[in-house]
PDB file of N, CA and C in Angstrom:
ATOM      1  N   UNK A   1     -16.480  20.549  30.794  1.00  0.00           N
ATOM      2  CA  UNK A   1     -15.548  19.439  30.878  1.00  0.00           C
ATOM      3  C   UNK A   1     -16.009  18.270  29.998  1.00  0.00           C
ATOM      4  N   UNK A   2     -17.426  17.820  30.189  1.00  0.00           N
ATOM      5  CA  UNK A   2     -17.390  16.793  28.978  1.00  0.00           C
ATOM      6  C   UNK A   2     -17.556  17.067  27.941  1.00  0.00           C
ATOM      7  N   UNK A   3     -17.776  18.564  27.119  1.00  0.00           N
ATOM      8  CA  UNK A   3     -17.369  18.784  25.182  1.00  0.00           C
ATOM      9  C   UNK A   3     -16.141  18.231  25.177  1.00  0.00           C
ATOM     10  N   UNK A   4     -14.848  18.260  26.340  1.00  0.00           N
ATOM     11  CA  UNK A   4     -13.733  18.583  26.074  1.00  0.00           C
ATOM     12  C   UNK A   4     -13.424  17.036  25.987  1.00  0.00           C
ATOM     13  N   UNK A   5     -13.803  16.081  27.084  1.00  0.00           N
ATOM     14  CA  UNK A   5     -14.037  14.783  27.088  1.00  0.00           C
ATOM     15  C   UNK A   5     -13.854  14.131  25.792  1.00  0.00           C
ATOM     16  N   UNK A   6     -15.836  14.915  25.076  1.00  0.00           N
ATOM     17  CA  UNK A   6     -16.257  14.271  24.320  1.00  0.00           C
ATOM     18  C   UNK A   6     -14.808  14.426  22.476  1.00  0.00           C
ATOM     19  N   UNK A   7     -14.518  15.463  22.867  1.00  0.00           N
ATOM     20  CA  UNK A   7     -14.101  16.239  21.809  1.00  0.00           C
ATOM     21  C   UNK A   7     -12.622  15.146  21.597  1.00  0.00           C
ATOM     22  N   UNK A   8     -11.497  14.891  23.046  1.00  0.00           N
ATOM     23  CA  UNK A   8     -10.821  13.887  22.946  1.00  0.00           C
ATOM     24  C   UNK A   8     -11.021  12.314  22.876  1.00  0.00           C
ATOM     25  N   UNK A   9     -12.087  11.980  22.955  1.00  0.00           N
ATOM     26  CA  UNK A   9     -12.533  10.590  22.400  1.00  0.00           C
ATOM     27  C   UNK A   9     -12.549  10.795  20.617  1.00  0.00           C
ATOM     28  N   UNK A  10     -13.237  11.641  20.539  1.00  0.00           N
ATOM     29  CA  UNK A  10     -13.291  11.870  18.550  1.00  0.00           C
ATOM     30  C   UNK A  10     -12.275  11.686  18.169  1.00  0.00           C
ATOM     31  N   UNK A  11     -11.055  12.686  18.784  1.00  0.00           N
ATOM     32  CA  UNK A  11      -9.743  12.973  17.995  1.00  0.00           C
ATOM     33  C   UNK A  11      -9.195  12.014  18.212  1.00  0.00           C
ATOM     34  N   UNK A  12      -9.350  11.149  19.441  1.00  0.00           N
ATOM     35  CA  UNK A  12      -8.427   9.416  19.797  1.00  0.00           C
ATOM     36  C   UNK A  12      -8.877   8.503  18.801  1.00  0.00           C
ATOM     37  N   UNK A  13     -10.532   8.565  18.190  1.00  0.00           N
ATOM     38  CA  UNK A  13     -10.839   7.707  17.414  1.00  0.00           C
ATOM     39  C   UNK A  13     -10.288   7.701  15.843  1.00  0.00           C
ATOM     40  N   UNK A  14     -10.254   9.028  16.191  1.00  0.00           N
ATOM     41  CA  UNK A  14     -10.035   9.602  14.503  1.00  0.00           C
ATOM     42  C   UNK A  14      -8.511   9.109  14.268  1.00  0.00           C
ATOM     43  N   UNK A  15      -7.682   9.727  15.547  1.00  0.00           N
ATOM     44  CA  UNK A  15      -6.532   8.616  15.397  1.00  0.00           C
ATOM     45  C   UNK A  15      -5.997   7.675  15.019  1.00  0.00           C
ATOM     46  N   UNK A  16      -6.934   7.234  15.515  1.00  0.00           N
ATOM     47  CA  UNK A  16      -6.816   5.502  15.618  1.00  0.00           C
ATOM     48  C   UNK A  16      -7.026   5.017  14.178  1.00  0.00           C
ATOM     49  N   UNK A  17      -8.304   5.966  14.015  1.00  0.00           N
ATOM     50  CA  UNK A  17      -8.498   5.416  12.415  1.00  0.00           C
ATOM     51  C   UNK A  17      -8.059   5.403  11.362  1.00  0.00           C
ATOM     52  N   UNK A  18      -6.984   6.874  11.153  1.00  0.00           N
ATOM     53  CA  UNK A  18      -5.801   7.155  10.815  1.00  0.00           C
ATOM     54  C   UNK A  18      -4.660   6.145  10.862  1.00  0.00           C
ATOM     55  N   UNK A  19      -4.571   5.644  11.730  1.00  0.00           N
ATOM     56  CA  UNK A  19      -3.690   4.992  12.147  1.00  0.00           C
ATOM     57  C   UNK A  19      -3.787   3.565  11.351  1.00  0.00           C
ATOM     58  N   UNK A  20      -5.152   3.131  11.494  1.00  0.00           N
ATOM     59  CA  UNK A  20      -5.349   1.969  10.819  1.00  0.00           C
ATOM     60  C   UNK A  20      -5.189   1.994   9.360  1.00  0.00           C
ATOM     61  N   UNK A  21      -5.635   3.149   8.711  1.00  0.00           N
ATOM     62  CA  UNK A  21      -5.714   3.928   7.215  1.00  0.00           C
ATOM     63  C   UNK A  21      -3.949   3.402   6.715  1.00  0.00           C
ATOM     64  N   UNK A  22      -3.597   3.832   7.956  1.00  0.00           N
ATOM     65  CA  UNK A  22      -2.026   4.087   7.163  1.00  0.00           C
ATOM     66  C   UNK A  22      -1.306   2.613   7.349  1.00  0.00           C
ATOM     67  N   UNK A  23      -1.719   2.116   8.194  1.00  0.00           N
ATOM     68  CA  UNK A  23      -0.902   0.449   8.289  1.00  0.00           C
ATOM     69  C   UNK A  23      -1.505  -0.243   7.298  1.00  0.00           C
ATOM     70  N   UNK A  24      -3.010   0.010   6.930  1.00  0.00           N
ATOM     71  CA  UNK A  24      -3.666  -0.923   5.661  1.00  0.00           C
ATOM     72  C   UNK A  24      -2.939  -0.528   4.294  1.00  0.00           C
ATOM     73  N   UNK A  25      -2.412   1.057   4.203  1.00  0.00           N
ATOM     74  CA  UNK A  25      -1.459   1.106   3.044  1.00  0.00           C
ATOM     75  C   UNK A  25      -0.180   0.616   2.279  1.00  0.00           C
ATOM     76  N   UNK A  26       0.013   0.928   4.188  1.00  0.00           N
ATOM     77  CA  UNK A  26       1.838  -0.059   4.200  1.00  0.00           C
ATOM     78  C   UNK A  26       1.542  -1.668   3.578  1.00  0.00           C
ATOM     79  N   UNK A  27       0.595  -2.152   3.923  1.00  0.00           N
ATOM     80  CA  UNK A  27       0.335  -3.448   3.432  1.00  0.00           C
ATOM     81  C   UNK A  27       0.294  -3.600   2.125  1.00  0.00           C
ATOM     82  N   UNK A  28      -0.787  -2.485   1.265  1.00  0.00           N
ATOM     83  CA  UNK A  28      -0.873  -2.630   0.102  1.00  0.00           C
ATOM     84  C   UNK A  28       0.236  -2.328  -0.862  1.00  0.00           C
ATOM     85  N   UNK A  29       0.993  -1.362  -0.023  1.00  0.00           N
ATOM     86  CA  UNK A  29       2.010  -1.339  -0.974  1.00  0.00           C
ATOM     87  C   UNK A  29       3.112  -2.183  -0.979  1.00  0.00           C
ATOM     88  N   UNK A  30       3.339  -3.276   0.006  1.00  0.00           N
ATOM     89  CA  UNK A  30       3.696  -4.402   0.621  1.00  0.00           C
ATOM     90  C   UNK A  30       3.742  -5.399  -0.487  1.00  0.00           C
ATOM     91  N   UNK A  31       2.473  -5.336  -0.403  1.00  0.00           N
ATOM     92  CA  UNK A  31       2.059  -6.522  -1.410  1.00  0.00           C
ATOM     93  C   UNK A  31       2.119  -5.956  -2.982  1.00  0.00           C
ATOM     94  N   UNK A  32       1.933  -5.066  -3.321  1.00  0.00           N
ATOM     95  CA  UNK A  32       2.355  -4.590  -4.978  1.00  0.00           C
ATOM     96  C   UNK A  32       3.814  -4.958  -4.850  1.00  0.00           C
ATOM     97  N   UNK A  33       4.124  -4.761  -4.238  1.00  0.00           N
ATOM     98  CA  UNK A  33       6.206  -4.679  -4.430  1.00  0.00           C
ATOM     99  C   UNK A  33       6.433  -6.288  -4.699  1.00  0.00           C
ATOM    100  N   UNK A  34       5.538  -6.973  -3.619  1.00  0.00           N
ATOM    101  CA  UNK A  34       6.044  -8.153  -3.816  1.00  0.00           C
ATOM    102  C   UNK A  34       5.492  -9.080  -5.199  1.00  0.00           C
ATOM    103  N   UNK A  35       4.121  -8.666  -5.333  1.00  0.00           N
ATOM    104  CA  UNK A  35       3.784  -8.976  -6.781  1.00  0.00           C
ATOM    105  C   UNK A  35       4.636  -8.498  -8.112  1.00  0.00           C
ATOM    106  N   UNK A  36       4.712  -7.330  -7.491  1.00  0.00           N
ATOM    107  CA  UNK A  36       6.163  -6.867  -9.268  1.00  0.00           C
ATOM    108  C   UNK A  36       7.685  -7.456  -8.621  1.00  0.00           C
ATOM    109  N   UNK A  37       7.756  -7.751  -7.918  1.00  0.00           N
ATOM    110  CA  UNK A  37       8.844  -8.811  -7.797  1.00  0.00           C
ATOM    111  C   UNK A  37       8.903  -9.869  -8.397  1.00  0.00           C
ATOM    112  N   UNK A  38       7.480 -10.929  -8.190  1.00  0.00           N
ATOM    113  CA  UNK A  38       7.401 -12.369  -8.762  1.00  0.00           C
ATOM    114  C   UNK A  38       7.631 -11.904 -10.281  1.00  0.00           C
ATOM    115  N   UNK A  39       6.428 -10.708 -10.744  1.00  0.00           N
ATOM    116  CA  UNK A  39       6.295 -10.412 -11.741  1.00  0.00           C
ATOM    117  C   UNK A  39       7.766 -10.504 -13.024  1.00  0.00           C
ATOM    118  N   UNK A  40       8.868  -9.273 -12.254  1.00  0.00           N
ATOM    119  CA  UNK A  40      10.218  -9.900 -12.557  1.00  0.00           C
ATOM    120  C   UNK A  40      10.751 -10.997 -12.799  1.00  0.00           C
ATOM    121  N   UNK A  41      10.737 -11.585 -11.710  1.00  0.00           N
ATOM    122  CA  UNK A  41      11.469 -12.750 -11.478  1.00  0.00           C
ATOM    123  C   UNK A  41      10.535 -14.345 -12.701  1.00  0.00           C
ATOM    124  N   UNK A  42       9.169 -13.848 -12.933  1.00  0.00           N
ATOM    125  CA  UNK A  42       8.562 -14.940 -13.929  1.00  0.00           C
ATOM    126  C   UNK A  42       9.170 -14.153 -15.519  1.00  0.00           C
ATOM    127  N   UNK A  43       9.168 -13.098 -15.242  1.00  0.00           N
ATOM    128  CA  UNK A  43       9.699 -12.464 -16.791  1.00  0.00           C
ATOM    129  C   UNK A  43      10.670 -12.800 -17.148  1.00  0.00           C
ATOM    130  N   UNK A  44      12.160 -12.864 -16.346  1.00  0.00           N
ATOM    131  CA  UNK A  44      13.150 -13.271 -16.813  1.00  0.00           C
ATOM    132  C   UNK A  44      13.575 -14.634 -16.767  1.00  0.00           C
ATOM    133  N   UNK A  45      12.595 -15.225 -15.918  1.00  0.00           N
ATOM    134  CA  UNK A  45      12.645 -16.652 -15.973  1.00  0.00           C
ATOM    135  C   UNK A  45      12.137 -17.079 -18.096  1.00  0.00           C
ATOM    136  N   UNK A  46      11.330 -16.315 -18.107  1.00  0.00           N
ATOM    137  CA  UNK A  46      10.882 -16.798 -19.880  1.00  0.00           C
ATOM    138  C   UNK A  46      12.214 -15.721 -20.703  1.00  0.00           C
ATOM    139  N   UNK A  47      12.887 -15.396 -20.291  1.00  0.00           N
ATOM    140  CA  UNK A  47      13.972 -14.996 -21.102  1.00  0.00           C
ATOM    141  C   UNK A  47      13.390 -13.305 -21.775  1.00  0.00           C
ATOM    142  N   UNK A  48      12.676 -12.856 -21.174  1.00  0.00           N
ATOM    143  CA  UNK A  48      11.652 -11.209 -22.040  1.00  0.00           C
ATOM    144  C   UNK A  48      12.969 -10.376 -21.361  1.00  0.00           C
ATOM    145  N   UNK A  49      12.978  -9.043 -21.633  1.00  0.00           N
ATOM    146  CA  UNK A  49      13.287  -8.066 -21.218  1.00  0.00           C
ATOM    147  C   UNK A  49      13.435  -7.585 -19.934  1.00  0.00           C
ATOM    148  N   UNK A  50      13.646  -6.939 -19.239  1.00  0.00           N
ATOM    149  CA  UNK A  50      13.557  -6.446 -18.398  1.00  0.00           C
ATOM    150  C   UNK A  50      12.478  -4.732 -18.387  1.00  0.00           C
ATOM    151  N   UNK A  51      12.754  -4.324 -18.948  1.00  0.00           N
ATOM    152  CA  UNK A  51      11.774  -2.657 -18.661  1.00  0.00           C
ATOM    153  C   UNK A  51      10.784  -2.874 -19.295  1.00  0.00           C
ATOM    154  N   UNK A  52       9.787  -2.172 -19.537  1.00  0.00           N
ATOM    155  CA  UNK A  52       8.758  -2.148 -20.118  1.00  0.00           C
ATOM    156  C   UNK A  52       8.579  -2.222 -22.032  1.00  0.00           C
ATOM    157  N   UNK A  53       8.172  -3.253 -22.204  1.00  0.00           N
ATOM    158  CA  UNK A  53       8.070  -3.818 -23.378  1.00  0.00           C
ATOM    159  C   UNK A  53       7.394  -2.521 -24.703  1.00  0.00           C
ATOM    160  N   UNK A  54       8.218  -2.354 -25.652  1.00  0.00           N
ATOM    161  CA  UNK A  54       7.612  -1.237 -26.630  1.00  0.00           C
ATOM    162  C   UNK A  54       6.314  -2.107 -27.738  1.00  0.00           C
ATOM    163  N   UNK A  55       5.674  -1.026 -28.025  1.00  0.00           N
ATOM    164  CA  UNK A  55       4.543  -1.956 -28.583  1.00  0.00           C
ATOM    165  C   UNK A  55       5.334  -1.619 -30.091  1.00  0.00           C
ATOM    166  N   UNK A  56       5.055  -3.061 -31.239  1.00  0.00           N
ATOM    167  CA  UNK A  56       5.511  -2.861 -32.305  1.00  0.00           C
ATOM    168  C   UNK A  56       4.182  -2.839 -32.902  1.00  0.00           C
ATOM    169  N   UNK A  57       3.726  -1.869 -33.999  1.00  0.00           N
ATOM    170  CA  UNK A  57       3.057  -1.810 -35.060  1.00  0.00           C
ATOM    171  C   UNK A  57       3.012  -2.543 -35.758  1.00  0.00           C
TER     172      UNK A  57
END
């Protein structure tokens, strides 16, 4: 009975940690979206393009 104990504390932690893994992502990708947002929004404020700029030779 306590491997089995011990064995569901691991997998609750591991959970958990999982769990935290994946809400710290949601954030990061949270925050990229909102940075290439400003990013936009300062680009067309200076009058540039919109898509990705071609390099001229």
């Amino acid at each position: 009975m306590t491997q089995k104990f011990e064995q569901a504390v691991i997998d609750g932690t591991l959970a958990d940690e999982l769990e935290r893994e994946r809400v710290d992502h949601m954030l990061v990708d949270e925050e990229k979206l909102g940075m290439d947002e400003l990013e936009e929004t300062r680009l067309k404020g200076h009058g540039l393009p919109d898509g990705p700029r071609e390099r001229r030779h």
